[in-house]
Protein backbone atom coordinates (compact mmCIF):
# COMPACT_ATOMS: atom_id res chain seq x y z
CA UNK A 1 60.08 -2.17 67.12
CA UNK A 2 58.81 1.05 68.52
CA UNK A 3 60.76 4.26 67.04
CA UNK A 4 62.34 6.16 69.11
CA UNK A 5 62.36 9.75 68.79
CA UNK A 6 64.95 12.09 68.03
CA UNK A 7 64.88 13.88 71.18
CA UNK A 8 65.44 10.51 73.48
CA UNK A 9 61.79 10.04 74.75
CA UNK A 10 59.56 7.42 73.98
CA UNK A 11 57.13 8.01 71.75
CA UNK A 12 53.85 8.44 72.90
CA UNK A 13 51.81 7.81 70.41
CA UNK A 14 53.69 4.29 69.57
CA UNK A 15 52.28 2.96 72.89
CA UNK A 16 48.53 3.97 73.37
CA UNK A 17 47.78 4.44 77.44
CA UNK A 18 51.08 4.16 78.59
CA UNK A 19 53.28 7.38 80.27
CA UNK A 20 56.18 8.76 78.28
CA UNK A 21 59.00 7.44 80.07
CA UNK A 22 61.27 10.91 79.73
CA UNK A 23 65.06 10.33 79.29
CA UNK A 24 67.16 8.76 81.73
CA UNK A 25 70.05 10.65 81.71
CA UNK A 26 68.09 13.92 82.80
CA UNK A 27 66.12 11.89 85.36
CA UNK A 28 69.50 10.47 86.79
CA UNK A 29 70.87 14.48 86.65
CA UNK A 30 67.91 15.83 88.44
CA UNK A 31 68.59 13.08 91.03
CA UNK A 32 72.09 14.02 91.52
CA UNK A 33 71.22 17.45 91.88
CA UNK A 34 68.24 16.93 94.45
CA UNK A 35 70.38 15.48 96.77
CA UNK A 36 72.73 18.22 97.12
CA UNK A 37 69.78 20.23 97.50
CA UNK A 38 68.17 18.41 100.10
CA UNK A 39 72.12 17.90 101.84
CA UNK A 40 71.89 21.77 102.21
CA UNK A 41 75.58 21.50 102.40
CA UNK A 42 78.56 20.83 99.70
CA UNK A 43 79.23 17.34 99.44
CA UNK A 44 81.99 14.85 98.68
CA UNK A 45 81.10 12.81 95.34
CA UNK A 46 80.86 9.65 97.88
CA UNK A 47 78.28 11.67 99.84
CA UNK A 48 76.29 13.02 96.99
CA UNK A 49 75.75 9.54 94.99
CA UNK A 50 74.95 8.13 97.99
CA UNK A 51 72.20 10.34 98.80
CA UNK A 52 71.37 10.08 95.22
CA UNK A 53 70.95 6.21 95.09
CA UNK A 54 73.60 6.20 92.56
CA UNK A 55 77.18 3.63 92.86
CA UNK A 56 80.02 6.06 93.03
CA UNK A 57 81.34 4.84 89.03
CA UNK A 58 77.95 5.27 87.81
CA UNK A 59 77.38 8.84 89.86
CA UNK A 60 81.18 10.04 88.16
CA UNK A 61 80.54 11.44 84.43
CA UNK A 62 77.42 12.80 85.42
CA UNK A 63 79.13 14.98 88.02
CA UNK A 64 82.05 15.79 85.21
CA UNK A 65 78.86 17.03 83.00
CA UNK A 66 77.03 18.81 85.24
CA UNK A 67 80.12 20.10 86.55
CA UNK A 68 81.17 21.13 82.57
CA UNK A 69 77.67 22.71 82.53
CA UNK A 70 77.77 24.66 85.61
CA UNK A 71 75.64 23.15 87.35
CA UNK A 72 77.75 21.66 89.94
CA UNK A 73 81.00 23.75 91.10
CA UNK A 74 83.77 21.62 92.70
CA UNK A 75 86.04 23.20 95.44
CA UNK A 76 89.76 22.35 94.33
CA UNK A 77 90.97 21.91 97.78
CA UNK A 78 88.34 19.76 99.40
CA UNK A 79 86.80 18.13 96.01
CA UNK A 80 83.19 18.77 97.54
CA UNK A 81 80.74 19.62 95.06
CA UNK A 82 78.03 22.60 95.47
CA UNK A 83 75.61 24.07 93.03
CA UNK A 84 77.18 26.18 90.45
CA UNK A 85 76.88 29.66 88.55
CA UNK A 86 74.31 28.22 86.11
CA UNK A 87 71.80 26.98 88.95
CA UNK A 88 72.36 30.32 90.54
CA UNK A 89 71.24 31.98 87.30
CA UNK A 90 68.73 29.74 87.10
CA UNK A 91 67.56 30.69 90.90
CA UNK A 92 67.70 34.13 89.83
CA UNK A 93 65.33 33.84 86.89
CA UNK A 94 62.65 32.56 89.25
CA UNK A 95 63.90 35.33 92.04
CA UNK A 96 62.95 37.78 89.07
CA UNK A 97 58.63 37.43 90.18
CA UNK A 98 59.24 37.61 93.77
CA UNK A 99 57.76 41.08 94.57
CA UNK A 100 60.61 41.66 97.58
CA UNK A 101 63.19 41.16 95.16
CA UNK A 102 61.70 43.25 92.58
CA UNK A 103 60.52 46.21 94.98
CA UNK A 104 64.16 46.28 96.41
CA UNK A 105 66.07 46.91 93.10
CA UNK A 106 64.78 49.88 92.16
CA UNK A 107 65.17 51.25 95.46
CA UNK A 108 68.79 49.84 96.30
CA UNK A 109 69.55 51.75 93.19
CA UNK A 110 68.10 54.87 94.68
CA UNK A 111 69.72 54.07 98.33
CA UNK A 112 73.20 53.88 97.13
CA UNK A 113 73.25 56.72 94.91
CA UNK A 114 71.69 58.94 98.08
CA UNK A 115 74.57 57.47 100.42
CA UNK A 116 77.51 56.78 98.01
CA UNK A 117 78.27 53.54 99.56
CA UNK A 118 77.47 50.12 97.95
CA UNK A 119 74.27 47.97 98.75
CA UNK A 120 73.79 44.82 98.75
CA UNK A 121 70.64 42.43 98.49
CA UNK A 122 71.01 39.32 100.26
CA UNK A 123 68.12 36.16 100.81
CA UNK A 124 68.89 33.30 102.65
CA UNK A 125 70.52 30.10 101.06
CA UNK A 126 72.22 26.52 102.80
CA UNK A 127 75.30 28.12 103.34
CA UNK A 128 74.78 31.72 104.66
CA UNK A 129 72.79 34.61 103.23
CA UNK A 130 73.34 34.83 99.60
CA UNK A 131 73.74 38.14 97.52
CA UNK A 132 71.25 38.49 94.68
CA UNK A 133 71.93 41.82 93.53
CA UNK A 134 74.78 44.13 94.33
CA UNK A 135 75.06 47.88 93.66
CA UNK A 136 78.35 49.45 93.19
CA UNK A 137 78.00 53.54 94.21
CA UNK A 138 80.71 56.39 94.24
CA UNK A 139 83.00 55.54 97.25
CA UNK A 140 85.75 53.00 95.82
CA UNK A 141 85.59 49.28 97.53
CA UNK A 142 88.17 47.30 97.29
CA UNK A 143 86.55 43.74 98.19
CA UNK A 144 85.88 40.46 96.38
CA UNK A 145 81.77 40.94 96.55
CA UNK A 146 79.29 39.97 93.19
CA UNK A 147 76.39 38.54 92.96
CA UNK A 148 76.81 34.77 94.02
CA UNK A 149 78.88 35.50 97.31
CA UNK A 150 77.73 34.38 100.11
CA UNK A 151 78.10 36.41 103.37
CA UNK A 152 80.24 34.85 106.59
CA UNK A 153 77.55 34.83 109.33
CA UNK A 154 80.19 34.82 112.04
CA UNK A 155 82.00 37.93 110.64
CA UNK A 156 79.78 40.11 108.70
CA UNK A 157 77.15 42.49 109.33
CA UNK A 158 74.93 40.79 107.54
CA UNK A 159 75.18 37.02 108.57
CA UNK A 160 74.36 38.52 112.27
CA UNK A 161 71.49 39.91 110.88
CA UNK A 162 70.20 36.33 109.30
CA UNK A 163 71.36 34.72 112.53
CA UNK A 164 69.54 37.32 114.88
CA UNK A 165 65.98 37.87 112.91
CA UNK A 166 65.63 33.98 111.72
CA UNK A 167 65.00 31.22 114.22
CA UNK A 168 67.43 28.75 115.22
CA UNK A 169 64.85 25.94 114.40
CA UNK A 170 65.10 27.31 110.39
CA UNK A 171 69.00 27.65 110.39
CA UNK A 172 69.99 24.68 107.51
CA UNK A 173 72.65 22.61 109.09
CA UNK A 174 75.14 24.46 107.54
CA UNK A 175 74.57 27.76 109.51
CA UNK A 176 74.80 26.13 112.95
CA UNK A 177 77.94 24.75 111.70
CA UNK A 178 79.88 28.26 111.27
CA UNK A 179 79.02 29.14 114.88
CA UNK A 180 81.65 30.03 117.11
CA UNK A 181 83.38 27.09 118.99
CA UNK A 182 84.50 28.02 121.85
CA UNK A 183 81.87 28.78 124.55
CA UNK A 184 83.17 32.38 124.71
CA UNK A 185 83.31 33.12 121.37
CA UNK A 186 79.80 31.85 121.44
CA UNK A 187 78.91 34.59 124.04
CA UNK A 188 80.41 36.96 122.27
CA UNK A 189 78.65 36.51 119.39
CA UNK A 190 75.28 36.15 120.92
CA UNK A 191 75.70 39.26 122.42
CA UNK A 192 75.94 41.25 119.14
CA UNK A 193 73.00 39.18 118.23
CA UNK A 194 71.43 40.85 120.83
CA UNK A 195 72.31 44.19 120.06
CA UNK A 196 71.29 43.41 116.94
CA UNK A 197 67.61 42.89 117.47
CA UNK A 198 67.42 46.03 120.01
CA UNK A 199 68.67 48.29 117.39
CA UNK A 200 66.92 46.23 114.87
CA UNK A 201 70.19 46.70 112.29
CA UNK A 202 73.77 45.00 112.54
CA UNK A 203 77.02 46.31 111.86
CA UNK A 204 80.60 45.34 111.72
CA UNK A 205 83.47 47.72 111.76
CA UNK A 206 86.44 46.99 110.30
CA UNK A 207 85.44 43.35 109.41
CA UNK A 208 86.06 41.48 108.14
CA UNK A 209 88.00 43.60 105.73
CA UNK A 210 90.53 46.52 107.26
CA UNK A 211 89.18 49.76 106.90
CA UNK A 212 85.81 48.37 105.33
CA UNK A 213 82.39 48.45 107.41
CA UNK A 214 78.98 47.81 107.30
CA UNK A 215 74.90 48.05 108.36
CA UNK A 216 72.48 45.76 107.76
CA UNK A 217 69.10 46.31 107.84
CA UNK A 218 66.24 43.09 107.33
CA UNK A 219 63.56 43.23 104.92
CA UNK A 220 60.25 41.45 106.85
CA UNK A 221 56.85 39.99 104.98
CA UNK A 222 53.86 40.24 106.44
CA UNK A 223 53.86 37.21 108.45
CA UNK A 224 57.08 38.34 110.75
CA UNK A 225 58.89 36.29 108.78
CA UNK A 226 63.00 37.96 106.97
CA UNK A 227 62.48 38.07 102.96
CA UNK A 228 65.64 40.01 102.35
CA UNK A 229 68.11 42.16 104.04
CA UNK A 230 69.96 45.26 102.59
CA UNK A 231 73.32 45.96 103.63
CA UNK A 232 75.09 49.13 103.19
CA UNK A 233 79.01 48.86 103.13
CA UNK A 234 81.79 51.34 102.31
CA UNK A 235 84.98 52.47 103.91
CA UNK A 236 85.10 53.02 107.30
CA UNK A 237 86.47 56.63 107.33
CA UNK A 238 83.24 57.65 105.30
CA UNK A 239 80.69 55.27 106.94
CA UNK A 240 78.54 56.41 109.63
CA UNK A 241 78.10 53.33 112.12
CA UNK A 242 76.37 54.96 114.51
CA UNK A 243 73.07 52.88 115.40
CA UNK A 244 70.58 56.19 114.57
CA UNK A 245 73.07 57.65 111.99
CA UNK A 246 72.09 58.94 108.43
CA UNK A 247 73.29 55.66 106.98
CA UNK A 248 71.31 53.21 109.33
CA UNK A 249 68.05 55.55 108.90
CA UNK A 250 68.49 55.66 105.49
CA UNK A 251 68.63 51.82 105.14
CA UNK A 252 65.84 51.11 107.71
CA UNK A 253 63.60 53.89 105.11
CA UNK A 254 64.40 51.81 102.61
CA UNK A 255 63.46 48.53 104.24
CA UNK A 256 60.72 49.34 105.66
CA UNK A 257 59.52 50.61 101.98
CA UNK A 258 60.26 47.28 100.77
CA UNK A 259 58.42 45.90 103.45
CA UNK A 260 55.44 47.80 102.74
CA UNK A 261 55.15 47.22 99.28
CA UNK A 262 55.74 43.07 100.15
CA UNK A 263 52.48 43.45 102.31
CA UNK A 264 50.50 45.00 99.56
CA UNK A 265 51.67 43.18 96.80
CA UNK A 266 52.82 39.68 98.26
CA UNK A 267 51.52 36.32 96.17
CA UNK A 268 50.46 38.61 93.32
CA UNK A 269 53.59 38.76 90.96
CA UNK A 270 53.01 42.17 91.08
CA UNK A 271 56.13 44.42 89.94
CA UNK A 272 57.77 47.59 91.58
């Protein structure tokens, strides 16, 4: 009989020319958490062992485990499953050597200590844009945002800004499903998209938290294509909106010196 090792694999060496076969359990894991990757959406623990060629009893304790490991969040209302905190730290690891992420630190640090207001960095994910970094400055701001959040694209500053500089034929699923219903809400709403791209910045006022408002400003690589986006937010008495204000000309600066540094350094792993 061939010993098996103490880490689960097969050993190698026991069977000359044949592959080590791995361990099941983490193959059957990765499977699981493919599938809600390639879903691009939460799903329903039918859904997701379905898409993962697993029966439903068989798909169960390895959603409890990877659920127990963070890997999988469940929402308590629904009982859909979507990646958790650990695969977003995880995420962030590798987001650590992409040279837009690691050019716009630095200088988010410097943009909200200039303004006062908070900043945050956002790259797009499945559900919305995604923050990735978030930098708390001197005006107080009473909101629910942290790294992990994602933004509403129908009510923030920044989800118009995803929605208006990506196109539709790249929005995941997911994104076309927050759209307005109603055909005039949909006007609406393509309108501001609209006056986002001719002032090349979005901003919300006043939502979708009272007395809170925000710019957003997108980070572009070389190719056209949005990398990040920045958005400035802070209360609304102290904010200034206006489309060619200090605020939006500050963040703009600071994009377009994220921007820059992309181009030059792009596919290098270069730092900041």
């Amino acid at each position: 009989m061939n010993r098996i090792p103490m880490d689960g694999t097969a050993d190698a060496g026991a069977q000359p020319g044949r592959a080590s076969r791995g361990v099941q359990s983490v193959d059957v894991a990765a499977r699981v958490l493919q599938a809600l990757s390639m879903a691009r959406r939460p799903l329903g623990p039918g859904d997701l062992a379905a898409l993962a060629g697993l029966p439903p009893a068989q798909a169960h304790p390895y959603l409890v485990s990877l659920t127990r490991l963070g890997l999988l969040k469940r929402d308590p209302m629904s009982g859909d499953y979507a990646p958790g905190p650990m695969t977003l730290r995880l995420a962030l690891l590798h987001l650590e050597n992409d040279p837009a992420y690691r050019a716009a630190v630095p200088r988010v640090v410097a943009l909200a200590r200039e303004t006062g207001f908070c900043v945050a960095v956002c790259t797009p994910a499945p559900q919305g844009p995604l923050v990735v970094h978030f930098e708390r400055a001197a005006f107080p701001l009473h909101i629910n945002l942290h790294v992990g959040s994602v933004m509403s694209l129908n009510t923030t500053s920044t989800g118009r800004a995803f929605c208006a500089f990506t196109p539709p034929s790249r929005w995941p699923q997911a994104w076309h499903e927050q759209l307005p219903a109603s055909a005039a809400e949909r006007e609406r709403f393509d309108a501001l998209l609209d006056e986002t791209r001719t002032h090349g910045i979005a901003r919300s006022v006043n939502t979708p938290s009272p007395s809170v408002s925000s710019l957003c400003a997108p980070v572009f690589d070389a190719s056209g294509r949005l990398r990040l986006a920045l958005t400035a937010i802070g209360p609304t008495a102290a904010l200034d909106v206006a489309w060619d204000g200090v605020a939006a000309n500050a963040l703009r600066a600071t994009a377009r010196a994220i921007a820059a540094h992309v181009e030059a350094n792009d596919g290098d792993g270069e730092g900041a």
